[in-house]
N, C-alpha and C. Protein backbone atom coordinates (compact mmCIF):
# COMPACT_ATOMS: atom_id res chain seq x y z
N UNK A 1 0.84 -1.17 0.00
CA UNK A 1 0.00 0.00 0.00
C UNK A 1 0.90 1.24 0.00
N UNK A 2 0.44 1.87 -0.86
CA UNK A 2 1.49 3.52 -1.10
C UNK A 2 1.03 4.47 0.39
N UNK A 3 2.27 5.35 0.24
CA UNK A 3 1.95 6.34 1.45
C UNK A 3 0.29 6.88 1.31
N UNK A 4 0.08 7.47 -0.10
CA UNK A 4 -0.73 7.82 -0.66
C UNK A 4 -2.49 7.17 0.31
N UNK A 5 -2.01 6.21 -0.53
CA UNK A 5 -3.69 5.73 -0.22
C UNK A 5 -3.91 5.53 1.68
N UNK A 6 -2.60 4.89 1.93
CA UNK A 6 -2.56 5.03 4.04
C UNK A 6 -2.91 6.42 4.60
N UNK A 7 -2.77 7.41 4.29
CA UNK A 7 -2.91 8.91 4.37
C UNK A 7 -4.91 8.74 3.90
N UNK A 8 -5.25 8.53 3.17
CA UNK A 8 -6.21 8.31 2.54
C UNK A 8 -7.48 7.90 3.32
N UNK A 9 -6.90 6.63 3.85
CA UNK A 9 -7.59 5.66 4.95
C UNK A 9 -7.42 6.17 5.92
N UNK A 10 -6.65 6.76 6.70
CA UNK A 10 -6.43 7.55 7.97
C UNK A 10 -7.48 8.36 7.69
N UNK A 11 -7.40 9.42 6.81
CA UNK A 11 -8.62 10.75 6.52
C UNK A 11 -9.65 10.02 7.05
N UNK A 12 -10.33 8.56 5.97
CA UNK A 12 -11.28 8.43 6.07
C UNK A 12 -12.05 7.61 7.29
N UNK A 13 -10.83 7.12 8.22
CA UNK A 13 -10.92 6.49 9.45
C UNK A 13 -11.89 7.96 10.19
N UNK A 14 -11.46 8.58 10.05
CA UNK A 14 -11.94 10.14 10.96
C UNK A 14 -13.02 10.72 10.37
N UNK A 15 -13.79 9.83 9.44
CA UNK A 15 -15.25 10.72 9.17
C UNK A 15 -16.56 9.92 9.73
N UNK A 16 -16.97 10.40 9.86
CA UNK A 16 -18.31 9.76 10.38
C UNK A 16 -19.17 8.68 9.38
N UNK A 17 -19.43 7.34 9.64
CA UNK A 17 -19.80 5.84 9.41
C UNK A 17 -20.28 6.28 7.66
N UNK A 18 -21.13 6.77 7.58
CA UNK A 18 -22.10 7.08 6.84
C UNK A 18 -21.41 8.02 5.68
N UNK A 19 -20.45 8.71 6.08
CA UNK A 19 -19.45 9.71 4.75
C UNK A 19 -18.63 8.93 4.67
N UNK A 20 -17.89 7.89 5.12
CA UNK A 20 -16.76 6.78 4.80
C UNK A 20 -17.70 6.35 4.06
N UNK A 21 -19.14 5.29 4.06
CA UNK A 21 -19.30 5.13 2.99
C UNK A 21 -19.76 5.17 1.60
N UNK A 22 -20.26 6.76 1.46
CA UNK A 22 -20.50 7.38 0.33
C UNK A 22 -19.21 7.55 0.29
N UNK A 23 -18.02 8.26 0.66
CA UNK A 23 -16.52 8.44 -0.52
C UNK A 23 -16.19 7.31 -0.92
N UNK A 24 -16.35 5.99 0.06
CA UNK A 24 -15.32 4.58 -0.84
C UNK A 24 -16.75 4.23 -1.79
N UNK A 25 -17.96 4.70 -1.96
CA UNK A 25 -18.69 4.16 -3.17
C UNK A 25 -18.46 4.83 -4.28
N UNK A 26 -18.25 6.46 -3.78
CA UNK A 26 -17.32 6.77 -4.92
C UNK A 26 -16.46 6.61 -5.76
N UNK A 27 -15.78 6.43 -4.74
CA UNK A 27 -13.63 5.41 -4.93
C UNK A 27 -14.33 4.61 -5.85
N UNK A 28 -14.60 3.65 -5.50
CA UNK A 28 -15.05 2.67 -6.41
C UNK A 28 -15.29 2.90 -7.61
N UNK A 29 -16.44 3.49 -7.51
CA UNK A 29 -16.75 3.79 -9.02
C UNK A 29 -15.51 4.79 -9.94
N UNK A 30 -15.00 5.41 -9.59
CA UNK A 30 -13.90 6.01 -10.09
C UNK A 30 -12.83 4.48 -10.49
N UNK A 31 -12.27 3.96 -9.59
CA UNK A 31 -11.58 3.22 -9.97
C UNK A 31 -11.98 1.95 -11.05
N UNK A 32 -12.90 2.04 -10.89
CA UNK A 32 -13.61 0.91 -11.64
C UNK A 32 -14.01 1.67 -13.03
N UNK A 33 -14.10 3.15 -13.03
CA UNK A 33 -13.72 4.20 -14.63
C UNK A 33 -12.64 3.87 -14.82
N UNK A 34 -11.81 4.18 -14.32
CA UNK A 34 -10.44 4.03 -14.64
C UNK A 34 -9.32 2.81 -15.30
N UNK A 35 -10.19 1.88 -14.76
CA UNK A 35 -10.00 0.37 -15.41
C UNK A 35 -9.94 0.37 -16.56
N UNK A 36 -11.72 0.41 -17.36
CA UNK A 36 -12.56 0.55 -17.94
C UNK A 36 -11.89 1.55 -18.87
N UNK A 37 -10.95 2.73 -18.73
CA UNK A 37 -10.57 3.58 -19.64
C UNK A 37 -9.18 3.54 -20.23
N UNK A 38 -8.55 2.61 -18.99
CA UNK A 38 -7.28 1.34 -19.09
C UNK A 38 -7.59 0.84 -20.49
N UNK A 39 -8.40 -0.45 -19.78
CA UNK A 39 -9.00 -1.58 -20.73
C UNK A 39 -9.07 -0.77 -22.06
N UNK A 40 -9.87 0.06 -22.55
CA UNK A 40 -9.82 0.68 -23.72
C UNK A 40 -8.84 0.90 -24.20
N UNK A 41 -7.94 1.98 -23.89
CA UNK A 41 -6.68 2.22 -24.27
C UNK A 41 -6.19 1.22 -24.69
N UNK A 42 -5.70 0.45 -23.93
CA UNK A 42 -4.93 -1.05 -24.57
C UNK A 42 -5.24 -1.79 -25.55
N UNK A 43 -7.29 -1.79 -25.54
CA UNK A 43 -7.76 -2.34 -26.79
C UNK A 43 -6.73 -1.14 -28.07
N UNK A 44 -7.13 0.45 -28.02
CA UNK A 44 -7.04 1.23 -29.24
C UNK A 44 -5.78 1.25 -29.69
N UNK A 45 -4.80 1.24 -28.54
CA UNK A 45 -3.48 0.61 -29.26
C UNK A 45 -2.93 -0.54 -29.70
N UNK A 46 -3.50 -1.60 -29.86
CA UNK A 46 -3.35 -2.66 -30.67
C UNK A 46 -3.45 -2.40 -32.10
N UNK A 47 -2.59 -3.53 -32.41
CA UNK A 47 -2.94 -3.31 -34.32
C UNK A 47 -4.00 -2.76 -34.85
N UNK A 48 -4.99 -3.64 -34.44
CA UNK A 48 -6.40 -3.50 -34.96
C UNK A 48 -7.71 -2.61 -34.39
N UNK A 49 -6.38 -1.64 -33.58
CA UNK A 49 -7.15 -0.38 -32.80
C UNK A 49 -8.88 -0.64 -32.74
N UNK A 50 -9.28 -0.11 -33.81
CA UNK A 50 -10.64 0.08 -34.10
C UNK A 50 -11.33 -0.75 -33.95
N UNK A 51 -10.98 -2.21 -34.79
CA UNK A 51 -11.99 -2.79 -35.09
C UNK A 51 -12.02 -4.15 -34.27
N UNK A 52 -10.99 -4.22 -33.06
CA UNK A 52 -10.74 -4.45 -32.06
C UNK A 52 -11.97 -3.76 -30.65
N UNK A 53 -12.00 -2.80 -31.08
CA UNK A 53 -12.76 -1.92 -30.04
C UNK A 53 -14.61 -2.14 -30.35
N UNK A 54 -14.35 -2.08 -31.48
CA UNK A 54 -16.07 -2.58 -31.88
C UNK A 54 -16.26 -4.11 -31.36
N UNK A 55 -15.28 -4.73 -31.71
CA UNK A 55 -15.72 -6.27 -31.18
C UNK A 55 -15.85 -6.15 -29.93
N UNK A 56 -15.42 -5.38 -29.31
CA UNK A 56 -15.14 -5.67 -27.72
C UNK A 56 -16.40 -4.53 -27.22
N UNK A 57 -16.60 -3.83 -28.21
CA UNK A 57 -18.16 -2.79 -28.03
C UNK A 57 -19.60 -3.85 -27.85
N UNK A 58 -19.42 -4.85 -29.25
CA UNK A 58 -20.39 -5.92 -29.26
C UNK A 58 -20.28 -7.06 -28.20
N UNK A 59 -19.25 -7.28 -27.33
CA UNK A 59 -19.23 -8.07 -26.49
C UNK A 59 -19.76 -7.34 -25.11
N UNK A 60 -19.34 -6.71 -24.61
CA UNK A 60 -19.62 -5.71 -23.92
C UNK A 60 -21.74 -5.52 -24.02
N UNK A 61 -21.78 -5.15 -25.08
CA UNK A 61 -23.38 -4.53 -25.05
C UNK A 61 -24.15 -6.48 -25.02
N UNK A 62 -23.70 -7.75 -25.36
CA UNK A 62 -24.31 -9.04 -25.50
C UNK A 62 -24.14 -9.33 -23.82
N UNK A 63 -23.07 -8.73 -23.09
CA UNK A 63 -23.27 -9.21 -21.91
C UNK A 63 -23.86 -8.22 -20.97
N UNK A 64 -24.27 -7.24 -21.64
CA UNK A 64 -25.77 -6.26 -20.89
C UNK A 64 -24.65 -5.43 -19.78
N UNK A 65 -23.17 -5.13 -20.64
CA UNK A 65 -22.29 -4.27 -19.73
C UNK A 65 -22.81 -2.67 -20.41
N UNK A 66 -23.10 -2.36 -21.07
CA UNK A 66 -23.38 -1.06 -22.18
C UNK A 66 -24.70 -0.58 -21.80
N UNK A 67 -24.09 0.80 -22.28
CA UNK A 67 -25.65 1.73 -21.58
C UNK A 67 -26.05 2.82 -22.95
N UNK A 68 -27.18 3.67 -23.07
CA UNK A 68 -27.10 4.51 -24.29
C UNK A 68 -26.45 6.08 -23.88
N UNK A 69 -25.82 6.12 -24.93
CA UNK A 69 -24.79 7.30 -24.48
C UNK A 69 -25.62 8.49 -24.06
N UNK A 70 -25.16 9.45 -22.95
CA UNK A 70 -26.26 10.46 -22.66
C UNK A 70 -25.28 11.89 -23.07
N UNK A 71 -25.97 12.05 -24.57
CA UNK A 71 -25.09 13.14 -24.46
C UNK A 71 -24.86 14.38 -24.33
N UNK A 72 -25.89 14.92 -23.31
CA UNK A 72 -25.78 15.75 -22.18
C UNK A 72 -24.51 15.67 -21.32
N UNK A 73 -24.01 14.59 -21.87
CA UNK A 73 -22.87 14.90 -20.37
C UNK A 73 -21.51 14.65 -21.07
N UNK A 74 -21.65 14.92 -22.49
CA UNK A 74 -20.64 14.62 -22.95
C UNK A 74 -19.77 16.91 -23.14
């Protein structure tokens, strides 16, 4: 564990039950973007960048991981 994240857990040792766990549901979901934007990357730099990324778009939406883009928030 990095200094980083021990500093982190200390903070969050010191908040009250209920704000520890809305920030680590946060954490989560951030880290679990971050994967997810990993995972991509690695697909788009492969040879087959693109068409690599569509297959893995169609796998993704067959296992009911995909949502419709809202693009309001783009």
């Amino acid at each position: 564990m990095t200094k980083a994240i021990e500093t982190a857990v200390k903070l969050l040792e010191s908040l009250p039950e209920t704000t520890q766990e809305s920030l680590v549901e946060e954490l989560r979901r951030l880290a679990l973007e971050a994967q997810d934007e990993a995972k991509w990357d690695a697909v788009l730099t492969k040879g087959n960048g693109l068409k690599a990324a569509a297959q893995q778009a169609r796998v993704d939406i067959a296992a009911g991981q995909a949502c419709d883009m809202d693009y309001e928030k783009l």
